[in-house]
PDB file of N, CA and C in Angstrom:
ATOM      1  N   UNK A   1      -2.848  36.910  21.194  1.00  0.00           N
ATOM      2  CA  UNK A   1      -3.046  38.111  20.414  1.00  0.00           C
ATOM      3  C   UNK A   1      -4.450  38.141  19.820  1.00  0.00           C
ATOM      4  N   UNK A   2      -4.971  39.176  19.769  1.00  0.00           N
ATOM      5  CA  UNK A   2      -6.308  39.499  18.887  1.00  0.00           C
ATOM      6  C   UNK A   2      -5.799  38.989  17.607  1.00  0.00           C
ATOM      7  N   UNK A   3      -7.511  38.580  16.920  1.00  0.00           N
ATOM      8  CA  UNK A   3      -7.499  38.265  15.615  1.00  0.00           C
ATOM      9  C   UNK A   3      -6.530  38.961  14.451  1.00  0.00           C
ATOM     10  N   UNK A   4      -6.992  40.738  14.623  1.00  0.00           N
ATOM     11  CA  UNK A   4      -6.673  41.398  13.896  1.00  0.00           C
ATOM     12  C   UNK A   4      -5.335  41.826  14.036  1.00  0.00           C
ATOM     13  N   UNK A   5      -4.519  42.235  15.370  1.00  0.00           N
ATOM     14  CA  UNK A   5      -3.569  42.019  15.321  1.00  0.00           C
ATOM     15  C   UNK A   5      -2.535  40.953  15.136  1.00  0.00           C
ATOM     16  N   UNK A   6      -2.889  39.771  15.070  1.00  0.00           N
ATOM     17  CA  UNK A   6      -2.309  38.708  14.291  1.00  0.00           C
ATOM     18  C   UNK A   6      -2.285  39.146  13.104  1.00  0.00           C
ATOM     19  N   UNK A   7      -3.373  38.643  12.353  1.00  0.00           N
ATOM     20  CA  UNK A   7      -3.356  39.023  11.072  1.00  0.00           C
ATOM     21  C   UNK A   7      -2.596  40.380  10.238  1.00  0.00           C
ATOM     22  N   UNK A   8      -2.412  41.448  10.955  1.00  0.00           N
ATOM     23  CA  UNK A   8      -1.033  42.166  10.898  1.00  0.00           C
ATOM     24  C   UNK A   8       0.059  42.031  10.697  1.00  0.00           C
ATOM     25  N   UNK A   9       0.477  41.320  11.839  1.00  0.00           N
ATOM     26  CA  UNK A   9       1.965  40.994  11.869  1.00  0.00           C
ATOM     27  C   UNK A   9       2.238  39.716  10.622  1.00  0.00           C
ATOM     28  N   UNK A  10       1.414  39.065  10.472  1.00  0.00           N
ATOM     29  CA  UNK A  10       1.549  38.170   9.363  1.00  0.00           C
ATOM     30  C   UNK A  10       1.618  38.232   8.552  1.00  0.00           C
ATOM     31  N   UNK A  11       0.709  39.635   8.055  1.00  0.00           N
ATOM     32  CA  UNK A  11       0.664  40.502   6.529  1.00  0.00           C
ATOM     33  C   UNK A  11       2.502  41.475   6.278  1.00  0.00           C
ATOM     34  N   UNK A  12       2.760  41.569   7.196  1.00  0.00           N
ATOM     35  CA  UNK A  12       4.186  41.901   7.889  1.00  0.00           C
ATOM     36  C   UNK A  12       5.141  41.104   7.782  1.00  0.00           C
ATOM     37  N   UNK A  13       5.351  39.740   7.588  1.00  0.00           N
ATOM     38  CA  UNK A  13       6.085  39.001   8.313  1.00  0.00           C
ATOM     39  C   UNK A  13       6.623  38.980   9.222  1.00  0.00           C
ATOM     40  N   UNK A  14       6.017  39.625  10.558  1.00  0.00           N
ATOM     41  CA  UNK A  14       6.870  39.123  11.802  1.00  0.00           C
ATOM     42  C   UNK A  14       6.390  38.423  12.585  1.00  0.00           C
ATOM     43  N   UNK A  15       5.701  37.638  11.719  1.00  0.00           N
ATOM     44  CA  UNK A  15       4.585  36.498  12.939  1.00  0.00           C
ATOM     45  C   UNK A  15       4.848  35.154  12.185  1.00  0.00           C
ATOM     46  N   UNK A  16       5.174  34.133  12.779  1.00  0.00           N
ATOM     47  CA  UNK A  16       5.589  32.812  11.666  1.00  0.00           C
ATOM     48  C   UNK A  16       4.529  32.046  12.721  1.00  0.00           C
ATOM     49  N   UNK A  17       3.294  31.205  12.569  1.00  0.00           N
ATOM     50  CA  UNK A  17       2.977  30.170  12.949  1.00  0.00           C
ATOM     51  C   UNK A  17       2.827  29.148  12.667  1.00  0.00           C
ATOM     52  N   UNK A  18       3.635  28.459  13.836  1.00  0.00           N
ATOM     53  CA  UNK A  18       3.661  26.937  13.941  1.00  0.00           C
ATOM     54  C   UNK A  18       2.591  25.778  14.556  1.00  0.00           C
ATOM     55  N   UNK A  19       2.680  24.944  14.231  1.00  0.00           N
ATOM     56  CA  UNK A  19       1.754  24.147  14.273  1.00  0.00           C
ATOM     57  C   UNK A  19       2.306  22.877  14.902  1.00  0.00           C
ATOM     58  N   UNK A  20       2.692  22.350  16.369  1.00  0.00           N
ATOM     59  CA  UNK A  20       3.223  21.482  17.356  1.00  0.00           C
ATOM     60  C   UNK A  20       2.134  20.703  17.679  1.00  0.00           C
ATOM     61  N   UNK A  21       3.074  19.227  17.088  1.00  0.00           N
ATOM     62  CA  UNK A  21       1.564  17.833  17.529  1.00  0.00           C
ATOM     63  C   UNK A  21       2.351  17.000  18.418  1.00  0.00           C
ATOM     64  N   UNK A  22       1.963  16.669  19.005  1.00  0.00           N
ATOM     65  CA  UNK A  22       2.569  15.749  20.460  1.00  0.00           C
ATOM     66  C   UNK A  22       1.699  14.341  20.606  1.00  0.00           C
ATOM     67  N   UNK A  23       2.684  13.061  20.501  1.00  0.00           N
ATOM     68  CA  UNK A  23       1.896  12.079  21.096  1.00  0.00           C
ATOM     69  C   UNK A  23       2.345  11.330  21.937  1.00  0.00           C
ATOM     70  N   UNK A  24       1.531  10.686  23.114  1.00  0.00           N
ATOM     71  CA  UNK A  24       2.008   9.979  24.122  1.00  0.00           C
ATOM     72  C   UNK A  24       1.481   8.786  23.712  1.00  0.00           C
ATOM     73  N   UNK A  25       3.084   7.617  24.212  1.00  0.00           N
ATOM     74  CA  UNK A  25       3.356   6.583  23.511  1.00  0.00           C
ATOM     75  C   UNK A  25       3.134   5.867  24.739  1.00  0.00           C
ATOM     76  N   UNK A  26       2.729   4.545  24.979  1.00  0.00           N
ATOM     77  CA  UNK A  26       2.403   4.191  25.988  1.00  0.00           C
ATOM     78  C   UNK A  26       2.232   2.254  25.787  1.00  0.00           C
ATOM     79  N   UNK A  27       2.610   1.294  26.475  1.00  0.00           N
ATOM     80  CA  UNK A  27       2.258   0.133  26.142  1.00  0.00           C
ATOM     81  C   UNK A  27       1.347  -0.673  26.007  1.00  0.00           C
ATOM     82  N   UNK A  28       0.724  -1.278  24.998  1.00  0.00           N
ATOM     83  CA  UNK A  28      -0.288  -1.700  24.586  1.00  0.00           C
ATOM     84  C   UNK A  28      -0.736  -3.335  25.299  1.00  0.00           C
ATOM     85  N   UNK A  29      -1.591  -3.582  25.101  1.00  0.00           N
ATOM     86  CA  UNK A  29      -1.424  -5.306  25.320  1.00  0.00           C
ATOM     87  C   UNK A  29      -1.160  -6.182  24.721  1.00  0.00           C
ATOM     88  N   UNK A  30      -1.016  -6.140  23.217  1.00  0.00           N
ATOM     89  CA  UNK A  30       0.429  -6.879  22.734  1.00  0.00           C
ATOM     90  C   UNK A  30       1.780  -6.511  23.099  1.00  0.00           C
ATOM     91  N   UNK A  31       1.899  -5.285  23.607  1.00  0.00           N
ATOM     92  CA  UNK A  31       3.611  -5.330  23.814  1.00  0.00           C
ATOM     93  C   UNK A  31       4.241  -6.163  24.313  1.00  0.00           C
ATOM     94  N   UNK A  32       5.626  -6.266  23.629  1.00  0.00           N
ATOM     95  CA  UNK A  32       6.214  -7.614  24.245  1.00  0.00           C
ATOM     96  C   UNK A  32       7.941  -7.237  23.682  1.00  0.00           C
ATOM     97  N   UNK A  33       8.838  -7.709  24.172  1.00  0.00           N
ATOM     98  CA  UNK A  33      10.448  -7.216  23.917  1.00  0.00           C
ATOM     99  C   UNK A  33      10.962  -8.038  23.174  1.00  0.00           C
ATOM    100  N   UNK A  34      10.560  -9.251  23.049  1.00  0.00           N
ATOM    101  CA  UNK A  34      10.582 -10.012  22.205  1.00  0.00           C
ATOM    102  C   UNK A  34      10.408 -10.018  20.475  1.00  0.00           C
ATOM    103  N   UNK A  35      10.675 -10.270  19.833  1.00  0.00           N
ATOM    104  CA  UNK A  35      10.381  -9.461  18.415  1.00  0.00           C
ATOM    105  C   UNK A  35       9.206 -11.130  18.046  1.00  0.00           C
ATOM    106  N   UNK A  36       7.838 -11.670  17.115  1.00  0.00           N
ATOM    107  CA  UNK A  36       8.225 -12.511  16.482  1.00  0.00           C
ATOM    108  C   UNK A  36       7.702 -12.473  15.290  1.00  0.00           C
ATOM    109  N   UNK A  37       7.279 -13.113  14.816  1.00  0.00           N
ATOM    110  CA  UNK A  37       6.794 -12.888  13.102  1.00  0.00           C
ATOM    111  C   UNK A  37       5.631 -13.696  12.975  1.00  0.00           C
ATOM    112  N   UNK A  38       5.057 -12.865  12.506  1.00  0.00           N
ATOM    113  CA  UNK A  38       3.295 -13.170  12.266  1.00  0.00           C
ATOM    114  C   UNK A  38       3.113 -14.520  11.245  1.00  0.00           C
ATOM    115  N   UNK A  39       2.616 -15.242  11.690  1.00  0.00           N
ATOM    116  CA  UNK A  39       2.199 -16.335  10.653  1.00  0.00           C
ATOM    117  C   UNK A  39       1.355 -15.812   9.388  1.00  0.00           C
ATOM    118  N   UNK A  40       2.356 -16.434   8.186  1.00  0.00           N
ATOM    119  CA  UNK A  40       1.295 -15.919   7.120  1.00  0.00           C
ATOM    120  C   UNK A  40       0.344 -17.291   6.428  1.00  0.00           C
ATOM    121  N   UNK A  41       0.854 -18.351   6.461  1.00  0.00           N
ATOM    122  CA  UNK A  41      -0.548 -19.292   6.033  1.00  0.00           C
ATOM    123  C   UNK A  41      -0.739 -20.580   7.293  1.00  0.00           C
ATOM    124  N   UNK A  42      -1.473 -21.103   7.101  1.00  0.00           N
ATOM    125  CA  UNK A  42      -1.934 -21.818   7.932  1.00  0.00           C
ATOM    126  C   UNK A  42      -1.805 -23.310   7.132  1.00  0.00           C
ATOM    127  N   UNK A  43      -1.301 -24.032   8.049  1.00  0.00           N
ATOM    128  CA  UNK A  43      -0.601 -25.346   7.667  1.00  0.00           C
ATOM    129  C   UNK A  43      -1.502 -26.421   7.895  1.00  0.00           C
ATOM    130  N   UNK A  44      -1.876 -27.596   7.240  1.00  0.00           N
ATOM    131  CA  UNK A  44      -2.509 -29.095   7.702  1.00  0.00           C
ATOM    132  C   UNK A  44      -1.900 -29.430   9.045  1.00  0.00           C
ATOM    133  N   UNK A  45      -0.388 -29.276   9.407  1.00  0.00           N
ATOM    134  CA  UNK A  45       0.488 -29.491  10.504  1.00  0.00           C
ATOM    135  C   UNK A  45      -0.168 -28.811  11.631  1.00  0.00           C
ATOM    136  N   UNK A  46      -0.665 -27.563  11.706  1.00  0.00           N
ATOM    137  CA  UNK A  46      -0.952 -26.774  12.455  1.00  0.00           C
ATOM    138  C   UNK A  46      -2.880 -26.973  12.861  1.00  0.00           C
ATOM    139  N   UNK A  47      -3.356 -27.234  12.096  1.00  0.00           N
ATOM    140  CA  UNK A  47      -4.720 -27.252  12.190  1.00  0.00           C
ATOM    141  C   UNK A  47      -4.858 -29.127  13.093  1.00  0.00           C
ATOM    142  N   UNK A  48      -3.799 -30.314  12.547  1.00  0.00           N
ATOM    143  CA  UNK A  48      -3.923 -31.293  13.182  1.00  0.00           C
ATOM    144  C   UNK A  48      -3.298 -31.335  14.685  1.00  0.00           C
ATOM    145  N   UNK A  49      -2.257 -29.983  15.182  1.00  0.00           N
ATOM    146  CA  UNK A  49      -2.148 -29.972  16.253  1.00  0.00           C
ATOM    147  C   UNK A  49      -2.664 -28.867  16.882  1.00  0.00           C
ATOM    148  N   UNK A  50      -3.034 -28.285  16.645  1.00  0.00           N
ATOM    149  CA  UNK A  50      -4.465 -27.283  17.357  1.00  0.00           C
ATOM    150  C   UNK A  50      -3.372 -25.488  17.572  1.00  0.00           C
ATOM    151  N   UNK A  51      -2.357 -25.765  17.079  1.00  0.00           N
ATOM    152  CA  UNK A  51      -0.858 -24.988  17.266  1.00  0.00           C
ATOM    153  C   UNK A  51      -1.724 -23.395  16.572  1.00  0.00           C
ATOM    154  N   UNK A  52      -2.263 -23.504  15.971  1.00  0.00           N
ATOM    155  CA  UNK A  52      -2.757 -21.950  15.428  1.00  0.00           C
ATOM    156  C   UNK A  52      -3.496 -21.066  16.187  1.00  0.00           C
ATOM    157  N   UNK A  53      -4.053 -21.732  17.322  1.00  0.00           N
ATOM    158  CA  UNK A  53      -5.147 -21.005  18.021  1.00  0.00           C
ATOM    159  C   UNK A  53      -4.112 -19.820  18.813  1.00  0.00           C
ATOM    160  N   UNK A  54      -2.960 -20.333  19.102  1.00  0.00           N
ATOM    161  CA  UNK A  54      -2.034 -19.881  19.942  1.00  0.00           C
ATOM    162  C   UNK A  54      -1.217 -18.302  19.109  1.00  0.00           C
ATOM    163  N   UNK A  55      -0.919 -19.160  17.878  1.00  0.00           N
ATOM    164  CA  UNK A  55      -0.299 -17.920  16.861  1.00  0.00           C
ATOM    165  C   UNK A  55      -0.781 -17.033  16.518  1.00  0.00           C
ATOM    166  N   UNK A  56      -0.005 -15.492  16.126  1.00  0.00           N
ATOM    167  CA  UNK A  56      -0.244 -14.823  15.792  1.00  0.00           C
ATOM    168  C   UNK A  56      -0.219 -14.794  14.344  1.00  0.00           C
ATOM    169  N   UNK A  57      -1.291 -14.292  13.361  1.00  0.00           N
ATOM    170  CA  UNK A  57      -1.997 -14.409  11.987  1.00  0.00           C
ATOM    171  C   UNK A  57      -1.270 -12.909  11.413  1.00  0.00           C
ATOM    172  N   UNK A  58      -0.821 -13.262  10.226  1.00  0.00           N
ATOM    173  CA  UNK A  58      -0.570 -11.578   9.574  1.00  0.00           C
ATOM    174  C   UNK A  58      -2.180 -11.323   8.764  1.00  0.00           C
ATOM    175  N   UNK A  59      -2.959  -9.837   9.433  1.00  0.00           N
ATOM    176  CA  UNK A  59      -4.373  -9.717   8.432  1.00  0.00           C
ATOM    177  C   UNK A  59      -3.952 -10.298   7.198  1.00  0.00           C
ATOM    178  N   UNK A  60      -4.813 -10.210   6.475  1.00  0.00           N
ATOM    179  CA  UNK A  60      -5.059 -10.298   4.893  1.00  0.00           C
ATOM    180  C   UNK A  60      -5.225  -9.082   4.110  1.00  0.00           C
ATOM    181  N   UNK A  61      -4.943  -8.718   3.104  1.00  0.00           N
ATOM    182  CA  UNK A  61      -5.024  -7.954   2.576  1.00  0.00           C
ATOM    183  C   UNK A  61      -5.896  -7.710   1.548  1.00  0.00           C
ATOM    184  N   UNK A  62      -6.993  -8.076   1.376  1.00  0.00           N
ATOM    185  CA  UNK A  62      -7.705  -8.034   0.536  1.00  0.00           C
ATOM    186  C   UNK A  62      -7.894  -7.103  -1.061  1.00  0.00           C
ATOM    187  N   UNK A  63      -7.536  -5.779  -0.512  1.00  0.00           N
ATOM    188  CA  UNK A  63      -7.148  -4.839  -1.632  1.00  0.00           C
ATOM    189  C   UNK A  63      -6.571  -5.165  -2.233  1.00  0.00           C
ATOM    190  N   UNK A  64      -5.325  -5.974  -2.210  1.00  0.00           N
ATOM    191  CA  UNK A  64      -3.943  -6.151  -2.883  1.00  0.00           C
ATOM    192  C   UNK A  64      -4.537  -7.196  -4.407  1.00  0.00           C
ATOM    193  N   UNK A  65      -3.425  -6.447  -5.225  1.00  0.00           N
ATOM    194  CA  UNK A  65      -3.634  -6.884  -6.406  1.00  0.00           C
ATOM    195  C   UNK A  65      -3.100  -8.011  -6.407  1.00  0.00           C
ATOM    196  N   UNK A  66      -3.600  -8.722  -7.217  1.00  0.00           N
ATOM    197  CA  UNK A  66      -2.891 -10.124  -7.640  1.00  0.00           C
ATOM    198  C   UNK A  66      -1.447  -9.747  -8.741  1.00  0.00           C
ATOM    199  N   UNK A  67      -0.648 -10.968  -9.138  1.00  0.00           N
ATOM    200  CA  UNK A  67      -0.027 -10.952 -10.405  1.00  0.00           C
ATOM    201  C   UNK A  67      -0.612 -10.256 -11.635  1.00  0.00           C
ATOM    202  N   UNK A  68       0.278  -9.484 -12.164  1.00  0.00           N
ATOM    203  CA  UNK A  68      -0.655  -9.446 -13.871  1.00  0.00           C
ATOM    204  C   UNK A  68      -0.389 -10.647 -14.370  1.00  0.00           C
ATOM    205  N   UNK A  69      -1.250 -11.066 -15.484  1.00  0.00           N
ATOM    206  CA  UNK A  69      -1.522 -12.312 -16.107  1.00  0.00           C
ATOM    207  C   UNK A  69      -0.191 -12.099 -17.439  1.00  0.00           C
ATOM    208  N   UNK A  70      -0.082 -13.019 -17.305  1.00  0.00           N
ATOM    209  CA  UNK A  70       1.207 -13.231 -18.536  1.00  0.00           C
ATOM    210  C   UNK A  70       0.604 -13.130 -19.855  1.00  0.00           C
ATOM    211  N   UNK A  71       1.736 -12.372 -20.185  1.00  0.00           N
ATOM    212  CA  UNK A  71       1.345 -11.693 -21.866  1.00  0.00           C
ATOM    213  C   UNK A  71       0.435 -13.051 -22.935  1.00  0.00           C
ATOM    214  N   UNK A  72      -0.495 -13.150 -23.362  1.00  0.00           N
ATOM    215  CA  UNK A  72      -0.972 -13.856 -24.529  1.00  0.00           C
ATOM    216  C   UNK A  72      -0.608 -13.831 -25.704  1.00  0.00           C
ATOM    217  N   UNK A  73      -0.920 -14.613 -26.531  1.00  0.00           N
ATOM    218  CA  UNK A  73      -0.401 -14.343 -27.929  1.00  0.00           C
ATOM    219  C   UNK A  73      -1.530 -14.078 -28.944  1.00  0.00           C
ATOM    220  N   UNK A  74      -1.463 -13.208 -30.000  1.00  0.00           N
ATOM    221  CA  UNK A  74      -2.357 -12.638 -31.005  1.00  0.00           C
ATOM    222  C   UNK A  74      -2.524 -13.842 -31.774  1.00  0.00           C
ATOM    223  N   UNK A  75      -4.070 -13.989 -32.357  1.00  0.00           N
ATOM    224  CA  UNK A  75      -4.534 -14.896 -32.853  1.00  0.00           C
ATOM    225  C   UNK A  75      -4.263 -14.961 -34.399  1.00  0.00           C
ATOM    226  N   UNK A  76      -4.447 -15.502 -35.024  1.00  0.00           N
ATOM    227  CA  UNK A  76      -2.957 -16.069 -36.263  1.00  0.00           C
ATOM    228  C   UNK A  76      -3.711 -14.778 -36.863  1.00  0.00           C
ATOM    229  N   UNK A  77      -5.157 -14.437 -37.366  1.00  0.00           N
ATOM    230  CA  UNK A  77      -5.503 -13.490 -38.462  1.00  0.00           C
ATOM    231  C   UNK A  77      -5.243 -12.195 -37.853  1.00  0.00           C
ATOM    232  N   UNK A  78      -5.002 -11.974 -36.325  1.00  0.00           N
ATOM    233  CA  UNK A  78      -5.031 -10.635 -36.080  1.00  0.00           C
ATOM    234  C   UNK A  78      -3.469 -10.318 -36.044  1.00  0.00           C
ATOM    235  N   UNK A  79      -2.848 -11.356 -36.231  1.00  0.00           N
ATOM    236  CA  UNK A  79      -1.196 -10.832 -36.530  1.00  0.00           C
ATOM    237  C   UNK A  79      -1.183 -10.626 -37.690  1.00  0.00           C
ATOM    238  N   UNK A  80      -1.994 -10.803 -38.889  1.00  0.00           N
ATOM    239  CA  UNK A  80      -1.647 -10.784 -39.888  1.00  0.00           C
ATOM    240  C   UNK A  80      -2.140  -9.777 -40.440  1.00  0.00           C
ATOM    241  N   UNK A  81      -3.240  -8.988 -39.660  1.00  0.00           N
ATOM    242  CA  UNK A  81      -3.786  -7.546 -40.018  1.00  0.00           C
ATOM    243  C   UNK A  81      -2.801  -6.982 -39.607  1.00  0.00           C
ATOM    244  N   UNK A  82      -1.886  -6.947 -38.187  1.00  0.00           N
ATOM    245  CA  UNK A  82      -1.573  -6.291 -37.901  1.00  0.00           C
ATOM    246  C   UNK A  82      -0.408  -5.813 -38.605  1.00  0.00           C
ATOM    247  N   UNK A  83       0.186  -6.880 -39.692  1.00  0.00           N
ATOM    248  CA  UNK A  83       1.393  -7.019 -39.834  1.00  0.00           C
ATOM    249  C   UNK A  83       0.722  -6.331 -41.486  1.00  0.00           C
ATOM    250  N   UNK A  84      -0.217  -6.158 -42.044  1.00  0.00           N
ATOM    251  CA  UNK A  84      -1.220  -5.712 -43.234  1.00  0.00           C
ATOM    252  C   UNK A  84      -0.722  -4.158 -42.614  1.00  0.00           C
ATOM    253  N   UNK A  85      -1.318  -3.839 -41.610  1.00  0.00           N
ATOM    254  CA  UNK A  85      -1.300  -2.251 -41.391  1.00  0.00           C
ATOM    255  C   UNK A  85       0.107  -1.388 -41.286  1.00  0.00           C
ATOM    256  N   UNK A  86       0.984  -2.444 -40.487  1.00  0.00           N
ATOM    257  CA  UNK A  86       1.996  -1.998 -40.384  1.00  0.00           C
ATOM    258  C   UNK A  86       2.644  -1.558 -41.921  1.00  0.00           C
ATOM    259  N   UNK A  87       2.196  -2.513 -43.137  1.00  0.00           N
ATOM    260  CA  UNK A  87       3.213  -2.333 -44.006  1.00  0.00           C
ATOM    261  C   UNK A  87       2.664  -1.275 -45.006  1.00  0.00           C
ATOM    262  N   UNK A  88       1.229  -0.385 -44.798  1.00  0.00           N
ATOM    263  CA  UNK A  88       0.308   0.083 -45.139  1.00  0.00           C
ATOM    264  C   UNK A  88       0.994   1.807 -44.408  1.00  0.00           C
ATOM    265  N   UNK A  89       1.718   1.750 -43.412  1.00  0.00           N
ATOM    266  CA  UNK A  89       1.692   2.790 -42.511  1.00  0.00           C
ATOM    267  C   UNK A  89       3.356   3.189 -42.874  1.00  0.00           C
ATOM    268  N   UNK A  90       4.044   1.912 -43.415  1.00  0.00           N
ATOM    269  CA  UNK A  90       5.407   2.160 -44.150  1.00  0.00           C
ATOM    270  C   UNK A  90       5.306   2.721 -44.919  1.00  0.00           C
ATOM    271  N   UNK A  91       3.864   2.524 -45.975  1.00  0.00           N
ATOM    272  CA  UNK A  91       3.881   2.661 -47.608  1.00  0.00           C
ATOM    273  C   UNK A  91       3.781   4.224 -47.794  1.00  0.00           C
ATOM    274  N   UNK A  92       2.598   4.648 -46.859  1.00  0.00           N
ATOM    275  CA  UNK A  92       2.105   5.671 -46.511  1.00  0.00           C
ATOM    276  C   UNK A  92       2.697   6.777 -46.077  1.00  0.00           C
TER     277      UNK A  92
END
């Protein structure tokens, strides 16, 4: 259809367009039917028998956050302001 007559029927609603994505799936050179699981660290065992060159490695993730660090504790005078304000914010 012409531009403008598209744009008609659409201003109309009798034109609905869709948008169809298609992909062809095809076998790679890892494929394999076999399922196995990626090695995630690398062992003294493995480096003294040469066994890693062979395995498959899971990447690294570098982005990934670490742990958050475990809560600390307030230092003796700043609990004691804090515990000053609090009773300041009761009074108040």
């Amino acid at each position: 259809l012409p531009e403008r007559d598209r744009a008609d029927l659409k201003r109309r609603k009798l034109l609905l367009e869709v948008t169809l994505k298609t992909y062809w799936i095809r076998k790679g050179s890892a494929f394999s039917t076999a399922l196995t699981r990626a090695e995630t660290e690398l062992t003294p065992e493995m480096i003294a028998t040469g066994s890693w060159q062979a395995l498959p490695f899971k990447p690294y993730n570098f982005s990934a956050l670490g742990l958050p660090p475990a809560c600390g504790h307030l230092h003796p005078l700043l609990k004691v302001r804090s515990q000053l304000r609090q009773i300041f914010l009761e009074m108040g």
